[in-house]
Protein backbone atom coordinates (compact mmCIF):
# COMPACT_ATOMS: atom_id res chain seq x y z
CA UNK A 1 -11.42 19.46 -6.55
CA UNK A 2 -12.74 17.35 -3.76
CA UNK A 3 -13.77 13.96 -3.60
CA UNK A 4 -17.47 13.79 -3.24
CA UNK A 5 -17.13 10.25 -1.53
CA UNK A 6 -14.52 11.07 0.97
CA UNK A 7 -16.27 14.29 1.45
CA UNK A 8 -19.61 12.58 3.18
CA UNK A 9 -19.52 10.48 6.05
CA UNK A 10 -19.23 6.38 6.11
CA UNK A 11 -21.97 4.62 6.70
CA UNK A 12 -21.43 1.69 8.76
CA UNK A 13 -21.20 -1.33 6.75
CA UNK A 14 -18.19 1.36 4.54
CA UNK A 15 -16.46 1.62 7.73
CA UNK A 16 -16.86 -1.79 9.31
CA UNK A 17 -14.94 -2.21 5.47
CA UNK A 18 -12.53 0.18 5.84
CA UNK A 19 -11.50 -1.16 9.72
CA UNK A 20 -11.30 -4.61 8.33
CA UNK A 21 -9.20 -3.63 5.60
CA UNK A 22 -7.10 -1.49 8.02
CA UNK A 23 -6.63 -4.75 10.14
CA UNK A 24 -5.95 -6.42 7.68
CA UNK A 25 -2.71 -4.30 6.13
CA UNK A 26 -1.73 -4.21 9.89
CA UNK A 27 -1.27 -8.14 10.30
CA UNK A 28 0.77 -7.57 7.05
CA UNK A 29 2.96 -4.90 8.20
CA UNK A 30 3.55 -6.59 11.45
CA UNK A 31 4.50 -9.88 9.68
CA UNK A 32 6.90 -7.43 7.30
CA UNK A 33 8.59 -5.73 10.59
CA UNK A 34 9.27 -9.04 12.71
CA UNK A 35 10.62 -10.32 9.13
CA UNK A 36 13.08 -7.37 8.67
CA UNK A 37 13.68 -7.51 12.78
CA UNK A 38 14.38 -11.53 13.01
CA UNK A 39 16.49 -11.32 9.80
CA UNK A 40 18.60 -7.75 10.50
CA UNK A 41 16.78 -6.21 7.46
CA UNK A 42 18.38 -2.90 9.62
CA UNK A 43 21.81 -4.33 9.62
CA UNK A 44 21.87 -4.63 5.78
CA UNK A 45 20.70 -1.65 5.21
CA UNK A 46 23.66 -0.12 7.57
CA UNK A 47 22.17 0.99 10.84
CA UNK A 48 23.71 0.20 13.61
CA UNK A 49 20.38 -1.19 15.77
CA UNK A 50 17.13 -1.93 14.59
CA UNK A 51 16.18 1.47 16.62
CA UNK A 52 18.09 3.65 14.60
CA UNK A 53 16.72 2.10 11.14
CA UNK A 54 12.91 2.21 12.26
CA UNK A 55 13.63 6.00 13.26
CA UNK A 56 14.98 6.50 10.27
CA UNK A 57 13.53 4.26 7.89
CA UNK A 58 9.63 4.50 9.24
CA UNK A 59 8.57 8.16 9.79
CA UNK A 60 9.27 9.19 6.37
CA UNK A 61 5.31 10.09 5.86
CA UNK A 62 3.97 7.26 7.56
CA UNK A 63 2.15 6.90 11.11
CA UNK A 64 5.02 7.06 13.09
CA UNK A 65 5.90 10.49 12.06
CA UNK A 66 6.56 13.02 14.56
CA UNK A 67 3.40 16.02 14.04
């Protein structure tokens, strides 16, 4: 069954919403990266660079996956 709200378009004061929101989460996830980056977050986890553990660790059905 689909969503009758995400079916129709945004108006624009629901997608001046939905960009803010989207910045927002983005000045979170960037604090939460340079935190696991400045810290080795990758080394503790066992990678051998920080490369190799956002390769690994970050394209599991996010963004940054490969299509």
């Amino acid at each position: 069954m689909e969503n009758p709200i995400a079916a129709r378009p945004m108006i624009y004061k629901e997608a001046r919403e939905c960009v803010d929101k989207i910045n927002a989460n983005l000045t979170n996830i960037r604090q939460l990266l340079l935190t696991l980056y400045e810290r080795q977050g990758w080394d503790a986890l066992g990678y051998r660079n920080w490369q190799e553990c956002i390769k690994k660790e970050l394209t599991k059905g996010t963004l940054l996956k490969k299509r």
